[in-house]
PDB file of N, CA and C in Angstrom:
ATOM      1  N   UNK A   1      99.982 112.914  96.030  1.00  0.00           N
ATOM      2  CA  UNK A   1      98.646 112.401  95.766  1.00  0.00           C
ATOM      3  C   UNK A   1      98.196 111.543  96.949  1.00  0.00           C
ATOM      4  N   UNK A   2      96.740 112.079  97.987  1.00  0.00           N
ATOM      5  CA  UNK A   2      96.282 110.963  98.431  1.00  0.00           C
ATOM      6  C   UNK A   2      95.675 109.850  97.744  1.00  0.00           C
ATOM      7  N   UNK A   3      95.873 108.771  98.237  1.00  0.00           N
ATOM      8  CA  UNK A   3      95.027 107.627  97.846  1.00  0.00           C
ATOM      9  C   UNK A   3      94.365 107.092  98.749  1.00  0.00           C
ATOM     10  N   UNK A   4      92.613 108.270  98.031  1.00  0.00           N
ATOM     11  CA  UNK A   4      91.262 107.802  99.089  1.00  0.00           C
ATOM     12  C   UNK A   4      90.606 107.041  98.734  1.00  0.00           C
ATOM     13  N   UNK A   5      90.640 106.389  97.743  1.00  0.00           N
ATOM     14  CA  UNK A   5      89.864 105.435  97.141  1.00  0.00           C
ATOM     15  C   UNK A   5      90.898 103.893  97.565  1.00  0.00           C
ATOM     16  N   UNK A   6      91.744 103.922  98.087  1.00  0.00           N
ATOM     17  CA  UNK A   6      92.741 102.283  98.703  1.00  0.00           C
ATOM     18  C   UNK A   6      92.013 102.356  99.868  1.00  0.00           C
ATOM     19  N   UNK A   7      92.414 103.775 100.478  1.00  0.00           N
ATOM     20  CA  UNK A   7      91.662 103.972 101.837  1.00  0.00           C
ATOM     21  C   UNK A   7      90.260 102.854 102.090  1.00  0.00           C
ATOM     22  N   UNK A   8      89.327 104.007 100.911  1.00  0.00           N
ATOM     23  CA  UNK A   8      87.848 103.736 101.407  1.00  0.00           C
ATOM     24  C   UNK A   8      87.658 102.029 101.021  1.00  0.00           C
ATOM     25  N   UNK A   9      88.238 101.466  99.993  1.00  0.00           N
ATOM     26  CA  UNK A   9      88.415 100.329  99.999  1.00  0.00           C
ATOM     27  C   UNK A   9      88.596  99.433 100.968  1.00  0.00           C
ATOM     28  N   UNK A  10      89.821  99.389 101.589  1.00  0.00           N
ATOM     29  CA  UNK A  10      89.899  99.120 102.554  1.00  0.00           C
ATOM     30  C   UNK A  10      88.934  99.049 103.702  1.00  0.00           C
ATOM     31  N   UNK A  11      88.124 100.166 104.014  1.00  0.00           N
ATOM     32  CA  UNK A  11      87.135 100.965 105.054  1.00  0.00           C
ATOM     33  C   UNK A  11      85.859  99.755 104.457  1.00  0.00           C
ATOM     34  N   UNK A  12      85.764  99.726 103.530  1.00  0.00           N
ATOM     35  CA  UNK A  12      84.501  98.983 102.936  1.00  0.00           C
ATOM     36  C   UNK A  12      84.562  97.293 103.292  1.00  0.00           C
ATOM     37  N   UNK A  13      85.608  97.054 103.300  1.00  0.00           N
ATOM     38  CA  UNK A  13      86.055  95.291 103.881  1.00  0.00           C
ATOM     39  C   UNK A  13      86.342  95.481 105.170  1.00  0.00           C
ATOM     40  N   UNK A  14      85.927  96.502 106.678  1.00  0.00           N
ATOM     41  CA  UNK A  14      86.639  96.283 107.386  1.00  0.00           C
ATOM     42  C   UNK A  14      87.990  95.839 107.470  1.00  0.00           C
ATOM     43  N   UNK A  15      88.855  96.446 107.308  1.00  0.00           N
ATOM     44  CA  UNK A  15      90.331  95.757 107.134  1.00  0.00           C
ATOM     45  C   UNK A  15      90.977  97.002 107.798  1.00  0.00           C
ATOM     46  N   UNK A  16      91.782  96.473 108.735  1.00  0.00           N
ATOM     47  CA  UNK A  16      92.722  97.355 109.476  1.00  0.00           C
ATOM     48  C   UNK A  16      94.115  97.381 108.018  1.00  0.00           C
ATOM     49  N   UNK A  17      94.794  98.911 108.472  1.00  0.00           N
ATOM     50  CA  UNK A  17      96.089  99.079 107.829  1.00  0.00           C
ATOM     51  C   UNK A  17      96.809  97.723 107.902  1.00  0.00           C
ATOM     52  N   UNK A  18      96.996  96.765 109.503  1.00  0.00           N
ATOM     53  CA  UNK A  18      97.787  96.179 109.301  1.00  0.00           C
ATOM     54  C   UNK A  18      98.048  94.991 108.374  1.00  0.00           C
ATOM     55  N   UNK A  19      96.221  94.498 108.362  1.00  0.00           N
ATOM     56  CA  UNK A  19      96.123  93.256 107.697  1.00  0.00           C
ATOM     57  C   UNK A  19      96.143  93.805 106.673  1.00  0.00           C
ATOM     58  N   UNK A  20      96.246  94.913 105.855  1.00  0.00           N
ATOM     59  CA  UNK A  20      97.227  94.831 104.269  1.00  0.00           C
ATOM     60  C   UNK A  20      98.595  95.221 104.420  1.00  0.00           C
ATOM     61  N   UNK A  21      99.118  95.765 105.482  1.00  0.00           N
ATOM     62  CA  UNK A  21     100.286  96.123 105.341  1.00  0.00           C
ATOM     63  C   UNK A  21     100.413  94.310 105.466  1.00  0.00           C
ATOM     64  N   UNK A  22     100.347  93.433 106.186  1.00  0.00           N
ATOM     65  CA  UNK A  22     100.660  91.859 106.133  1.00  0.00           C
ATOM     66  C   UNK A  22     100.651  91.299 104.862  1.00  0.00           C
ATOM     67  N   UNK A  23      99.462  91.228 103.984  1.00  0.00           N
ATOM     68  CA  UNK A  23      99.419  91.147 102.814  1.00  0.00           C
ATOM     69  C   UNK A  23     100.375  91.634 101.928  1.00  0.00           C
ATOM     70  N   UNK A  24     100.699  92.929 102.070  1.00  0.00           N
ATOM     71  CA  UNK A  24     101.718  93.109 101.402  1.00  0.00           C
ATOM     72  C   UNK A  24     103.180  92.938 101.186  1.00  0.00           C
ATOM     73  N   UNK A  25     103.332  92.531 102.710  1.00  0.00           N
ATOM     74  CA  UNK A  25     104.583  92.286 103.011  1.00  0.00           C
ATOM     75  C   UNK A  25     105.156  93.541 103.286  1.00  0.00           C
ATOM     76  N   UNK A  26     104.661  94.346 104.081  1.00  0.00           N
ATOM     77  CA  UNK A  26     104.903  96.000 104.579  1.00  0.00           C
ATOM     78  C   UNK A  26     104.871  96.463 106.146  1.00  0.00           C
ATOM     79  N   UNK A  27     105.301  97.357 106.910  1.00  0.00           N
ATOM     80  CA  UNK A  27     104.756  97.581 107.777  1.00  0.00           C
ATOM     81  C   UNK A  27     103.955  98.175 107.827  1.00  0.00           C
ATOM     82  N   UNK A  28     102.939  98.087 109.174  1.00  0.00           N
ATOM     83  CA  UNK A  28     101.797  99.209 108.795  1.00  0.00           C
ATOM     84  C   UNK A  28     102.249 101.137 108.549  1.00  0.00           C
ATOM     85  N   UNK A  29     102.960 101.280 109.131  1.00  0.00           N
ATOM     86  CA  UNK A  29     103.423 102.728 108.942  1.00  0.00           C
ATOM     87  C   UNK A  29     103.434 103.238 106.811  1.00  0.00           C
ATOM     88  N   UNK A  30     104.586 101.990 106.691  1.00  0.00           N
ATOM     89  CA  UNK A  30     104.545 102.061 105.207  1.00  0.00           C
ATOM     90  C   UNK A  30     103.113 102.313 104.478  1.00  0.00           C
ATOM     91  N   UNK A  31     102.350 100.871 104.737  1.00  0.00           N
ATOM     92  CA  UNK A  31     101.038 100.922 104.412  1.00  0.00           C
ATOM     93  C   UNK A  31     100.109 102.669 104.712  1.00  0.00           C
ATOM     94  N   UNK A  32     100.306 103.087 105.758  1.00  0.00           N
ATOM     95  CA  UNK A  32      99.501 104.113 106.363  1.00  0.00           C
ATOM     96  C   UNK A  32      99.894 105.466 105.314  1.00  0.00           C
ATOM     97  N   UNK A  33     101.899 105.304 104.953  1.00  0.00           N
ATOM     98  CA  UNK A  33     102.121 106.395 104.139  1.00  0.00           C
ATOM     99  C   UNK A  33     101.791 106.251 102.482  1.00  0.00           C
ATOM    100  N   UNK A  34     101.433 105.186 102.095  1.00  0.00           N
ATOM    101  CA  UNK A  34     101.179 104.441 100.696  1.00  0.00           C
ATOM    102  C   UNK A  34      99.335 105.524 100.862  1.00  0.00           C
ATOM    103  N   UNK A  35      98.317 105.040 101.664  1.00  0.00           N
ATOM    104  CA  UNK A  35      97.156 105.976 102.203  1.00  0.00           C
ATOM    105  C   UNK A  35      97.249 107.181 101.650  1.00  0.00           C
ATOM    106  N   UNK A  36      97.881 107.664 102.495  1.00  0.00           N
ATOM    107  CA  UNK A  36      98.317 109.235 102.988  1.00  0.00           C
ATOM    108  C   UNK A  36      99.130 110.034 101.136  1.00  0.00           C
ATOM    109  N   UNK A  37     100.023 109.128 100.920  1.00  0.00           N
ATOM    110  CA  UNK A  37     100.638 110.207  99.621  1.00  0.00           C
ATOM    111  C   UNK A  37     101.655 110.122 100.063  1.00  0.00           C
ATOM    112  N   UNK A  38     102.377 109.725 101.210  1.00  0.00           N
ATOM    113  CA  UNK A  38     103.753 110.549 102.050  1.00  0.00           C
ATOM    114  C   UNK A  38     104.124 109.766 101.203  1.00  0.00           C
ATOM    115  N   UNK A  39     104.575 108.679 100.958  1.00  0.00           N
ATOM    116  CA  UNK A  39     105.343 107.452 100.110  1.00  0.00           C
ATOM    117  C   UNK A  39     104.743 107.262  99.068  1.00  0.00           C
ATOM    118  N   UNK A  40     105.254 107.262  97.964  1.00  0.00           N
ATOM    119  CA  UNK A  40     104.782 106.948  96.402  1.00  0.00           C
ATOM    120  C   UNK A  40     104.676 105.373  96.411  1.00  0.00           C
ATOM    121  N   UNK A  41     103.500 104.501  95.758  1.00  0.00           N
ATOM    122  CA  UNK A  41     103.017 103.124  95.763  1.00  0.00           C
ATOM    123  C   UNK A  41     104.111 103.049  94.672  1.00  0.00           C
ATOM    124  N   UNK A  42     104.831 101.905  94.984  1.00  0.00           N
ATOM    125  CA  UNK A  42     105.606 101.320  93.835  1.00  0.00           C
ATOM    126  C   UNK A  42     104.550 100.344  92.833  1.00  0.00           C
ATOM    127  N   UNK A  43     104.839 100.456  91.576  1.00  0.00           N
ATOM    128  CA  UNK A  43     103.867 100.077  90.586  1.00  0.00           C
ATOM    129  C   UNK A  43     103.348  98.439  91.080  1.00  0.00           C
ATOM    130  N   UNK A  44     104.517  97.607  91.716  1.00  0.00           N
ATOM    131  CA  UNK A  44     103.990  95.944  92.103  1.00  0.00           C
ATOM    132  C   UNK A  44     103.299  96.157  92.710  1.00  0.00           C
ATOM    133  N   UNK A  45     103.516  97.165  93.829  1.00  0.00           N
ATOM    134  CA  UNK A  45     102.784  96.958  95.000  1.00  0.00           C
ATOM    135  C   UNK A  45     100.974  97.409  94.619  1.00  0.00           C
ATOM    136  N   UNK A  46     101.035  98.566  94.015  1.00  0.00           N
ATOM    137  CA  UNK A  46      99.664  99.093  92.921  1.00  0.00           C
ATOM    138  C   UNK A  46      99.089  98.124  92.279  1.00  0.00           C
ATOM    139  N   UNK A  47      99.509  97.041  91.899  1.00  0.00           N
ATOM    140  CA  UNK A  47      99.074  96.384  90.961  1.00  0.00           C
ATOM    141  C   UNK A  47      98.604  95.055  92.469  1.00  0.00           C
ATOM    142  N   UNK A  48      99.264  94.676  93.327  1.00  0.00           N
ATOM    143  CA  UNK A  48      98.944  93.599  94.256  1.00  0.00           C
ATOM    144  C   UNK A  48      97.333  94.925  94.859  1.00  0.00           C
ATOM    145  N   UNK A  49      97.559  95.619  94.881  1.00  0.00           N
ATOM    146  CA  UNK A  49      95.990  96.304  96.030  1.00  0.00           C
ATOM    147  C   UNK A  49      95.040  96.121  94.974  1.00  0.00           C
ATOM    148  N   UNK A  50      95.123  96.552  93.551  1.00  0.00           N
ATOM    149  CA  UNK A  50      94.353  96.628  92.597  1.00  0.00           C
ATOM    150  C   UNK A  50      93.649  95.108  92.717  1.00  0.00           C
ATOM    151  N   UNK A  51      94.398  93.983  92.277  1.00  0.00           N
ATOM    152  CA  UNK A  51      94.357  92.655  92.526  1.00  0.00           C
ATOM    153  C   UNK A  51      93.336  92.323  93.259  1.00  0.00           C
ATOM    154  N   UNK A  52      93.595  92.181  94.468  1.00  0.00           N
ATOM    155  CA  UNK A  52      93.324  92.295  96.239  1.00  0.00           C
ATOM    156  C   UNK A  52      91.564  92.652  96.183  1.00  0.00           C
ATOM    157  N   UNK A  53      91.784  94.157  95.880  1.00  0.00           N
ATOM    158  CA  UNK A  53      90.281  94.707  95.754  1.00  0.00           C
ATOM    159  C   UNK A  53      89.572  93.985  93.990  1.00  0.00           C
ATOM    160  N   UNK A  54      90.100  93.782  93.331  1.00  0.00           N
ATOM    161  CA  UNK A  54      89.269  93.726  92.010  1.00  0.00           C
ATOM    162  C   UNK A  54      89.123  94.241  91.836  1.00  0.00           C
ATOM    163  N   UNK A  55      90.084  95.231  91.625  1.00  0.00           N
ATOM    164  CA  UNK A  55      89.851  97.147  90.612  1.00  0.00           C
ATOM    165  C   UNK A  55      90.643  97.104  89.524  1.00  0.00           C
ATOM    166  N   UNK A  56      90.387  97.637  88.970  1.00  0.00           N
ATOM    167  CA  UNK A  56      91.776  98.424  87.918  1.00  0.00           C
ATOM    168  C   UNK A  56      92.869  99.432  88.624  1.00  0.00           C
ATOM    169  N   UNK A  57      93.734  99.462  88.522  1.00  0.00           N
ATOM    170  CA  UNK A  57      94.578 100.457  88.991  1.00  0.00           C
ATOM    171  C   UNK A  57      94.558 102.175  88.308  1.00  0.00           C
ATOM    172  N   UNK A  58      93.619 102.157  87.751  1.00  0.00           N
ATOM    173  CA  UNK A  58      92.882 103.420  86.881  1.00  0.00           C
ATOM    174  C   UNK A  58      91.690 103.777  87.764  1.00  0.00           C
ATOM    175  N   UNK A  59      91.498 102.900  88.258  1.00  0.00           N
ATOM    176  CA  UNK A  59      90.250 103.299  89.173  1.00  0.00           C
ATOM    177  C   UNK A  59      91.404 104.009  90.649  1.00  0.00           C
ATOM    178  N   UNK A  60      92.126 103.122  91.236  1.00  0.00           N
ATOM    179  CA  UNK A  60      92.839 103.401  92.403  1.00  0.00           C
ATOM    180  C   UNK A  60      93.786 105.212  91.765  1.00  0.00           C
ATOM    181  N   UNK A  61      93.903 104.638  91.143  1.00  0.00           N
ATOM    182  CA  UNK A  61      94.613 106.506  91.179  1.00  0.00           C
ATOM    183  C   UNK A  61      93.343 107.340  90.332  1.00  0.00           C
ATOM    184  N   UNK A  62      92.644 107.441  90.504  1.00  0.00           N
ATOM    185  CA  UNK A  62      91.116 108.191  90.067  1.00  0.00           C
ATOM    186  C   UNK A  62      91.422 108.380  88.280  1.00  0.00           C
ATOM    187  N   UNK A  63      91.849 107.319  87.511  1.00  0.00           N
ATOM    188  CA  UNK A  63      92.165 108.204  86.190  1.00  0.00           C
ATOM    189  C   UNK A  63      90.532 107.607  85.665  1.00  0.00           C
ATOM    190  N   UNK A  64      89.866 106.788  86.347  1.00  0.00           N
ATOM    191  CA  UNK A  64      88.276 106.300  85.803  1.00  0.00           C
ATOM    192  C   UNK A  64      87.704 105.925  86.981  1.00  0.00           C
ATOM    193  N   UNK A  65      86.348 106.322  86.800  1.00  0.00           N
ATOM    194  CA  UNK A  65      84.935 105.777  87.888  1.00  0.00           C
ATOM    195  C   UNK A  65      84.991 104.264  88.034  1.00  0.00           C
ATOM    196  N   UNK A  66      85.359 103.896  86.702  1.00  0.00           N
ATOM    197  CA  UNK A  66      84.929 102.304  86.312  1.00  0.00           C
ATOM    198  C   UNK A  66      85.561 101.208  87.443  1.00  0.00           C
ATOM    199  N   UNK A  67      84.803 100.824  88.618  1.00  0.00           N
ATOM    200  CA  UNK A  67      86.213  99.691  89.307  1.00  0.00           C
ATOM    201  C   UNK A  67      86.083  98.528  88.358  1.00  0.00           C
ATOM    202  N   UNK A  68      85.777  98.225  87.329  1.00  0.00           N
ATOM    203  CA  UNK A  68      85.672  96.851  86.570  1.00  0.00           C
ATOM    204  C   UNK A  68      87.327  96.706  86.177  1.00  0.00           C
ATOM    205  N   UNK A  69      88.056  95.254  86.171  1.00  0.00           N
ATOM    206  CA  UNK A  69      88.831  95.416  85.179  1.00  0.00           C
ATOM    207  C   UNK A  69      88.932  94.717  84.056  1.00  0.00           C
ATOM    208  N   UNK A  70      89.158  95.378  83.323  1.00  0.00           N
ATOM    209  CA  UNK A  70      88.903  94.713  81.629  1.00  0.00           C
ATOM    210  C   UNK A  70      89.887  93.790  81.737  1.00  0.00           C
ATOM    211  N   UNK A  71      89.451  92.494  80.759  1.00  0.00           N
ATOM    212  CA  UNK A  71      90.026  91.261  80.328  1.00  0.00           C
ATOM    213  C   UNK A  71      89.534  90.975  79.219  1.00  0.00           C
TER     214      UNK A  71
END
């Protein structure tokens, strides 16, 4: 699975790979394959981008349009 919606996120804050791979505590390569699909997002790490952006993590893997997250 790509993940184009972390991508375009990302793309939308100006934010280079590295300054989230930093955030995350990743290298950028990691970060770039987390992007790409090559590397599967471990669920913390899914849940810190979700965070980060103010999405749902239903939105980041396309299972809803909605970026709101319910509380």
């Amino acid at each position: 699975m790509q993940y184009t919606r972390i991508r375009n996120l990302r793309e939308d804050k100006d934010l280079t790979q590295q300054h989230m791979a930093e955030y995350l505590h990743c290298s950028q390569r990691c970060y770039s394959n987390y992007e790409t699909g090559t590397r599967d997002i471990p669920t913390e790490i899914l849940v810190k981008i979700a965070d980060f952006h103010n999405v749902s993590v239903d939105y980041l893997l396309e299972r809803t349009d909605k970026k709101e997250v319910n509380k």
